[in-house]
N, C-alpha and C. Protein backbone atom coordinates (compact mmCIF):
# COMPACT_ATOMS: atom_id res chain seq x y z
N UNK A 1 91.63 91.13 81.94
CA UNK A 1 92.51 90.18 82.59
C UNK A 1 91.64 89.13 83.27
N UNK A 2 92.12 87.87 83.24
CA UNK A 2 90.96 86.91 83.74
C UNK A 2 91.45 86.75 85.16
N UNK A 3 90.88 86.35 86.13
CA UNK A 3 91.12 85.86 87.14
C UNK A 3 91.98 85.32 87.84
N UNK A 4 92.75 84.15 86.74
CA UNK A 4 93.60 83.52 86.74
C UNK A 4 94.75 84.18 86.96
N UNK A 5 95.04 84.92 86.31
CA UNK A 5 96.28 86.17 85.88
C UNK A 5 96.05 86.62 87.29
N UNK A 6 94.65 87.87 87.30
CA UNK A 6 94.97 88.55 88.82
C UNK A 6 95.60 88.00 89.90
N UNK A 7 95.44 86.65 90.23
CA UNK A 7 95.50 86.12 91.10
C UNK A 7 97.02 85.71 90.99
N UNK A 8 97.62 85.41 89.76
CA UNK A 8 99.08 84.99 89.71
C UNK A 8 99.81 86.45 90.05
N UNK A 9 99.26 87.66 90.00
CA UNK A 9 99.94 88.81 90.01
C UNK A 9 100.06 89.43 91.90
N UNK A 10 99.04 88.78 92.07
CA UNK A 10 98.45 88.78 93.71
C UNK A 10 99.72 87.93 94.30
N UNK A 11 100.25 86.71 93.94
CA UNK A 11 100.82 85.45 94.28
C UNK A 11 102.22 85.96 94.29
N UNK A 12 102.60 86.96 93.07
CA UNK A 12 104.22 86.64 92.57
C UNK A 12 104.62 87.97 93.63
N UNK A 13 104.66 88.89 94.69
CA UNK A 13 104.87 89.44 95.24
C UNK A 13 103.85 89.99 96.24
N UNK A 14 104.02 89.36 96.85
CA UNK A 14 103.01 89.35 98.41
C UNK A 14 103.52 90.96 98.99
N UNK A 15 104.66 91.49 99.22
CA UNK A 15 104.82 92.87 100.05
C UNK A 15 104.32 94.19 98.27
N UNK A 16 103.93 94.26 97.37
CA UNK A 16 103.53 94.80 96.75
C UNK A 16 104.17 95.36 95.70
N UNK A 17 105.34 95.34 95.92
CA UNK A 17 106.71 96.83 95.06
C UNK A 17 106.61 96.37 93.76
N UNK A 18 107.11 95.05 93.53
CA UNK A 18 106.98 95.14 91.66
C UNK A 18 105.66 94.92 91.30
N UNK A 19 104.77 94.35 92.14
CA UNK A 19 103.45 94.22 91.65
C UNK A 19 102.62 95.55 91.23
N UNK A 20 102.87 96.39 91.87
CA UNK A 20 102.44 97.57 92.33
C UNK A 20 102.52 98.10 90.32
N UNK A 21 103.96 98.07 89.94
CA UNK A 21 104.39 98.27 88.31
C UNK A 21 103.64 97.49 87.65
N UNK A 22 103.47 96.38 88.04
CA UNK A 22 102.75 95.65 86.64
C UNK A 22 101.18 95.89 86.73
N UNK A 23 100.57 95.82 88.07
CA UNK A 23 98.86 96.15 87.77
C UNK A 23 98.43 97.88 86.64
N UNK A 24 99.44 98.72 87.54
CA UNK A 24 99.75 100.28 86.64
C UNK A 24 100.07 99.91 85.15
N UNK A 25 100.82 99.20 84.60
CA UNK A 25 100.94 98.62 83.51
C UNK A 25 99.64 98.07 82.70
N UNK A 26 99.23 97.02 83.37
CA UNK A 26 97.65 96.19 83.47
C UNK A 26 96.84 97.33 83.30
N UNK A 27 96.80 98.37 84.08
CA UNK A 27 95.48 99.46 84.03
C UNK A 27 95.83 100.27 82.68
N UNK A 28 96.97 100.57 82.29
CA UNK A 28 97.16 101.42 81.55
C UNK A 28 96.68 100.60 79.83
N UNK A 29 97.31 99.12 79.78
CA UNK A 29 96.66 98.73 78.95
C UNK A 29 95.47 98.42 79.21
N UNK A 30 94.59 98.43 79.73
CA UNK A 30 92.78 98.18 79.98
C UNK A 30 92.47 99.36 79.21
N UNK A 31 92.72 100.43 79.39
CA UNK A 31 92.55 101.79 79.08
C UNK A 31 92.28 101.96 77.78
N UNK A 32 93.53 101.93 77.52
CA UNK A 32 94.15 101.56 75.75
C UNK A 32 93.05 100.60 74.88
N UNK A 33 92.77 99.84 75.60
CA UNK A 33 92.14 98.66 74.94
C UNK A 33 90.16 99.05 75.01
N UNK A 34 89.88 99.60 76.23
CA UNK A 34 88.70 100.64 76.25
C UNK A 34 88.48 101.46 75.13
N UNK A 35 89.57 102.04 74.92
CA UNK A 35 89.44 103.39 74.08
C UNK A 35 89.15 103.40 72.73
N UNK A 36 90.03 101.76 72.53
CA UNK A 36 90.06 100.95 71.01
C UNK A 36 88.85 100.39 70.69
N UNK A 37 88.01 100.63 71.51
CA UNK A 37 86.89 99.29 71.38
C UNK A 37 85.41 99.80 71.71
N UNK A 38 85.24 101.36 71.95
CA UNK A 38 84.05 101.85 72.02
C UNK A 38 83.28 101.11 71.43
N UNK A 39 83.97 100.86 69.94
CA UNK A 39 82.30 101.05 68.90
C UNK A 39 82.15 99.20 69.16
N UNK A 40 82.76 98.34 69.82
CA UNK A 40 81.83 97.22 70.00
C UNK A 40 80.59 96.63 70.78
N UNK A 41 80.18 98.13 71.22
CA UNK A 41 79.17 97.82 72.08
C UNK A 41 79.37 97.89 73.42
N UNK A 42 77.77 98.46 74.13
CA UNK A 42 78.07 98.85 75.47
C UNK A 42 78.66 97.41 76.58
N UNK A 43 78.16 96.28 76.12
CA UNK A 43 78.51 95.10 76.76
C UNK A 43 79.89 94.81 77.19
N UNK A 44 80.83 94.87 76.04
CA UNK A 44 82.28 95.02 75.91
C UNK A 44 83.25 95.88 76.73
N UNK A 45 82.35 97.26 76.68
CA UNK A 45 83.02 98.24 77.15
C UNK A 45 82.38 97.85 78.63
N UNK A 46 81.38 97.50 79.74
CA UNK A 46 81.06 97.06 80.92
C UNK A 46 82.10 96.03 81.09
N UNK A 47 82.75 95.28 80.61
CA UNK A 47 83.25 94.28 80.86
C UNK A 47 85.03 94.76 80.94
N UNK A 48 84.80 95.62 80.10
CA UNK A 48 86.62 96.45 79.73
C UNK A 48 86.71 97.50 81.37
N UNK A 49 85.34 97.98 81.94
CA UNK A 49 85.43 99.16 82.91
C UNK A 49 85.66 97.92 83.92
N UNK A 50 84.62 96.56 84.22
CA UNK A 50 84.99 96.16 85.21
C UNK A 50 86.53 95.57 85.46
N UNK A 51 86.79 95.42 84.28
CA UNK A 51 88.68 94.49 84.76
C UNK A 51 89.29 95.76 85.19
N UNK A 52 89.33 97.05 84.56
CA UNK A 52 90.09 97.98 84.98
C UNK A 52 89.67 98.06 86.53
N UNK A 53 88.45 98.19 86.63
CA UNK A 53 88.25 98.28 88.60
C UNK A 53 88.54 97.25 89.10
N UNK A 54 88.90 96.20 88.81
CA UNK A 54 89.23 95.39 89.47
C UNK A 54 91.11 95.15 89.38
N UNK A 55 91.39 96.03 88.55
CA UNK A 55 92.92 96.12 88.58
C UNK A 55 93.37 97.22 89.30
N UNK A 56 92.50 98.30 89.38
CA UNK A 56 92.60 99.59 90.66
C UNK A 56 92.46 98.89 91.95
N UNK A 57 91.35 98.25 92.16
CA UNK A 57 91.66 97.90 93.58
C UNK A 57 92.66 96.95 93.80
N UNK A 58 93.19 96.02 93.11
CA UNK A 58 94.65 95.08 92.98
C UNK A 58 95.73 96.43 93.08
N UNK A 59 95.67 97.37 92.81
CA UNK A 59 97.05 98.32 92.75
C UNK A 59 96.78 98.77 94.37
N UNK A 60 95.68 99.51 94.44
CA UNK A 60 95.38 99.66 95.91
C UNK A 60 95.92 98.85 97.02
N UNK A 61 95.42 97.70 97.08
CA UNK A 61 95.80 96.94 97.63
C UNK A 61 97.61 96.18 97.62
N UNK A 62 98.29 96.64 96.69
CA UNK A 62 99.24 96.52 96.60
C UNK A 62 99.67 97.64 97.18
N UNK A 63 100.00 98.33 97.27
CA UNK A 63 100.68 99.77 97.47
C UNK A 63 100.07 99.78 99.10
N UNK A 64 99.25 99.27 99.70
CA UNK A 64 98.72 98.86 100.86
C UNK A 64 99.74 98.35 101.44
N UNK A 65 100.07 97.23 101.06
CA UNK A 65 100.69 96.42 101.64
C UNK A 65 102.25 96.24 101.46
N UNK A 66 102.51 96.74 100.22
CA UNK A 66 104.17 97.37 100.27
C UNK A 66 104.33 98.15 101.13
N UNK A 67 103.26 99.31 101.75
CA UNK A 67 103.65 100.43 102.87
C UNK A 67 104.00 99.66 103.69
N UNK A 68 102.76 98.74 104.53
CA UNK A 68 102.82 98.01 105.70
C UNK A 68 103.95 97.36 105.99
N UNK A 69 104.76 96.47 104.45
CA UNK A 69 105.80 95.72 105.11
C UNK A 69 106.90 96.83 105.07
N UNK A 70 106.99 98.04 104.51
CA UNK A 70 108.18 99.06 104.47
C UNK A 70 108.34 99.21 105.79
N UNK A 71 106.79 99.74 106.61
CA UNK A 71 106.87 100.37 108.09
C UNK A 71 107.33 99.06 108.65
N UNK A 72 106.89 98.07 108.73
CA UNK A 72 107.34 97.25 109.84
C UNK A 72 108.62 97.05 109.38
N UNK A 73 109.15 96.89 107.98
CA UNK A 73 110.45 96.81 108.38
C UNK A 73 111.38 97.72 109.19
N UNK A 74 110.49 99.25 108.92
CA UNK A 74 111.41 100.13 109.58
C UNK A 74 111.11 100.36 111.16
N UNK A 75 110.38 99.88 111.85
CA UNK A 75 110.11 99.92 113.21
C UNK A 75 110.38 98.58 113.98
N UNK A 76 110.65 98.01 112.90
CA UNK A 76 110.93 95.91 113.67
C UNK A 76 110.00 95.54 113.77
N UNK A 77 108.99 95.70 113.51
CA UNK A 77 107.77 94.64 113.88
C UNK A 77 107.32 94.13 113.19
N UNK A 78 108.12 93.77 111.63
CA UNK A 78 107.91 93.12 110.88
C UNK A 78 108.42 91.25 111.67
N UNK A 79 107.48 90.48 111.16
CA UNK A 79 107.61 89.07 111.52
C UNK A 79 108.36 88.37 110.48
N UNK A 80 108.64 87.30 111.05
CA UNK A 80 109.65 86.56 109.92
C UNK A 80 108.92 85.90 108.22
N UNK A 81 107.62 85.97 108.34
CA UNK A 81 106.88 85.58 107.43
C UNK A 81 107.30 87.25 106.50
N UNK A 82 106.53 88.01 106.97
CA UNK A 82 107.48 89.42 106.62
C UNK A 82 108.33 89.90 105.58
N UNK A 83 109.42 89.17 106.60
CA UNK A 83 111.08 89.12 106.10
C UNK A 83 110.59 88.14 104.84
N UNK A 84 110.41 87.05 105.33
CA UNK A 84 110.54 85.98 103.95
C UNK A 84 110.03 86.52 102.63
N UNK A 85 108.34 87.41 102.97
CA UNK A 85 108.07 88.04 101.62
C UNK A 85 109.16 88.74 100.71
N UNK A 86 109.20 89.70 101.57
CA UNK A 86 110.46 90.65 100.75
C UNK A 86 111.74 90.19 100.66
N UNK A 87 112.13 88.94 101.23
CA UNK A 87 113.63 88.15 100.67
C UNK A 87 113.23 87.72 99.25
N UNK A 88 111.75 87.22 99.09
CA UNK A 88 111.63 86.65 97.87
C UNK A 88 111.61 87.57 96.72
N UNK A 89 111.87 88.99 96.79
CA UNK A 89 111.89 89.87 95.44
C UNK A 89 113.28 90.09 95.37
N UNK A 90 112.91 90.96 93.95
CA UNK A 90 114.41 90.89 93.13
C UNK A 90 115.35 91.58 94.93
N UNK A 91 116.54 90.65 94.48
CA UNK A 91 117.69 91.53 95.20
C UNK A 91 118.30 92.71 94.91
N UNK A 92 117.93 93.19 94.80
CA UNK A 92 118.78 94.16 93.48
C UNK A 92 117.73 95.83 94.58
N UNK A 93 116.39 94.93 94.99
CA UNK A 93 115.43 96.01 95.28
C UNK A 93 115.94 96.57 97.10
N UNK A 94 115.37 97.82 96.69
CA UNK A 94 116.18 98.70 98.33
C UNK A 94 115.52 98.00 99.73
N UNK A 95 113.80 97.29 99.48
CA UNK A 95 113.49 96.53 100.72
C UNK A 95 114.29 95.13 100.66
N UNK A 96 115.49 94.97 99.80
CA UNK A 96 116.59 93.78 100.51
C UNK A 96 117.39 94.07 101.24
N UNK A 97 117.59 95.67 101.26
CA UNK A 97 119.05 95.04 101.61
C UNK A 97 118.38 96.01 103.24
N UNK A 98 117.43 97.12 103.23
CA UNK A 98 116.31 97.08 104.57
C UNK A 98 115.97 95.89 105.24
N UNK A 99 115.79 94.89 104.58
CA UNK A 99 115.41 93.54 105.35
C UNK A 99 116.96 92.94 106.19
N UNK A 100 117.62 93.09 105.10
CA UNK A 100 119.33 92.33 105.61
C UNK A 100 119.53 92.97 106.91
N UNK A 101 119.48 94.44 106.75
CA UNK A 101 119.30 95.01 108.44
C UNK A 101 118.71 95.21 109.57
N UNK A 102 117.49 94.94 109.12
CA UNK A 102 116.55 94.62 110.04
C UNK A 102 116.66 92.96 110.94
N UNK A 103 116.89 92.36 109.96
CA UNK A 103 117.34 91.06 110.49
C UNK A 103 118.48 90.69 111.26
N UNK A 104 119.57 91.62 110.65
CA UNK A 104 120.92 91.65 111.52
C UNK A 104 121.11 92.36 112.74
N UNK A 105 120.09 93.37 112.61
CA UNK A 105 120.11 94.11 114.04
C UNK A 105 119.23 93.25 114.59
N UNK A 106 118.17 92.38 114.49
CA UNK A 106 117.35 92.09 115.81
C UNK A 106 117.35 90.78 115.92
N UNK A 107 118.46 89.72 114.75
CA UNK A 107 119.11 88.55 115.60
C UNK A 107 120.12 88.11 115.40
N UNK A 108 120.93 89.30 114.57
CA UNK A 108 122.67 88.60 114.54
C UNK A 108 122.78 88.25 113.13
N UNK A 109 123.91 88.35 112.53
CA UNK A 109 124.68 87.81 111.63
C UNK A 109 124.31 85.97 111.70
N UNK A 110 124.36 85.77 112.14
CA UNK A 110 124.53 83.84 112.27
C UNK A 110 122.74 83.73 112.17
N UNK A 111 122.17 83.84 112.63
CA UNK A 111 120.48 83.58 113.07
C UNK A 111 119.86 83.92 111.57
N UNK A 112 120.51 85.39 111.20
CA UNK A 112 119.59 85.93 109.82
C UNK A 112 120.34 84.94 108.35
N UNK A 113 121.46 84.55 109.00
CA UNK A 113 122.34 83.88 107.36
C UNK A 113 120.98 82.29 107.40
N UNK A 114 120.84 81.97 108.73
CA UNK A 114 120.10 80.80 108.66
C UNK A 114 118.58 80.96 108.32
N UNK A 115 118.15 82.20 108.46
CA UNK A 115 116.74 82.34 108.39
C UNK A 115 116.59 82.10 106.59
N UNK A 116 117.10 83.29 106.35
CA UNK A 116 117.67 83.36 104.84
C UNK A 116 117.93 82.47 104.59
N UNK A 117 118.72 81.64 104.37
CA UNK A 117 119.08 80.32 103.39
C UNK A 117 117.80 79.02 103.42
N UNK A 118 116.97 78.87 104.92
CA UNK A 118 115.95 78.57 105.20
C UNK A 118 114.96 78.66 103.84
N UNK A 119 114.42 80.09 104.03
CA UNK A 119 113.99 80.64 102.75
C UNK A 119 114.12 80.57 101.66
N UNK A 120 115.23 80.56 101.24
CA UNK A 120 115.96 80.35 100.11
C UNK A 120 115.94 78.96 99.61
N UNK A 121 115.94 77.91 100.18
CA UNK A 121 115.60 76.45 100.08
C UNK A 121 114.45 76.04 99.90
N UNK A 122 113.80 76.59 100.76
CA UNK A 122 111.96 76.47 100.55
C UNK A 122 111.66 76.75 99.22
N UNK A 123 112.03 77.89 99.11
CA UNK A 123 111.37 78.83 97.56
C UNK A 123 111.89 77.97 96.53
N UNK A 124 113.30 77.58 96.65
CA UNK A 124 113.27 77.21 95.06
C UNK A 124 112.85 75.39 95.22
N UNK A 125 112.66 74.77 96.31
CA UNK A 125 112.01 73.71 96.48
C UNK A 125 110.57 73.70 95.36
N UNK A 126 109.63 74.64 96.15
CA UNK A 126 108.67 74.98 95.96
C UNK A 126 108.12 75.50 94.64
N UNK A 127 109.05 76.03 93.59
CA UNK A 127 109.43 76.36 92.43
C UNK A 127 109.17 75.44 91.33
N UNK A 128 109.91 74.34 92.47
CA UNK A 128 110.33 72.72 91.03
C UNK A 128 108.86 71.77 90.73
């Protein structure tokens, strides 16, 4: 995986949860592609071990930081930058609708509809 990629995979979910699936994905094909490719030489295969370590510590570090924003969501001390990460993944995922309450218990129905839509404007601004 080149750089480029890691770094878009780093970018497209900052609190970790779906990222977390696709680097495990990423490692699993590195693997695959290791295994296929012994006989091209030890060079190839140094170069096949380093992307895989460098996609272990990208999972690491994901799964890092999905904990961190889980706990703060569940103790409140998640910050609104925080919140905004995990508003930006699928809705569908269980740290949305954790965030929806976290936000509603610690500033109201009216404060979190505005934080949210805030967000929501930015992102797909930012998109175009």
């Amino acid at each position: 995986m080149h750089e480029s990629s890691e770094t878009a995979l780093v970018q497209t979910d900052p609190t970790g949860g779906a990222r977390a699936e696709l680097l495990a994905a990423a490692i699993a094909d590195a693997d695959a592609e290791h295994n296929g490719n012994r006989d091209h030489g030890d060079l190839h295969v140094a170069a096949l071990d380093a992307e895989r370590d460098s996609l272990l510590r990208l999972l690491d570090q994901a799964i890092t930081e999905r904990d961190a924003a889980r706990a703060a969501l569940a103790d409140g001390t998640a910050d609104v930058r925080t919140w905004a990460r995990c508003y930006l993944r699928e809705p569908a995922d269980a740290a949305w609708h954790e965030l929806v309450e976290a936000l509603t218990r610690s500033y109201g129905e009216g404060d979190t509809y505005d934080l949210l839509r805030a967000v929501t404007i930015h992102s797909q601004t930012s998109r175009r």
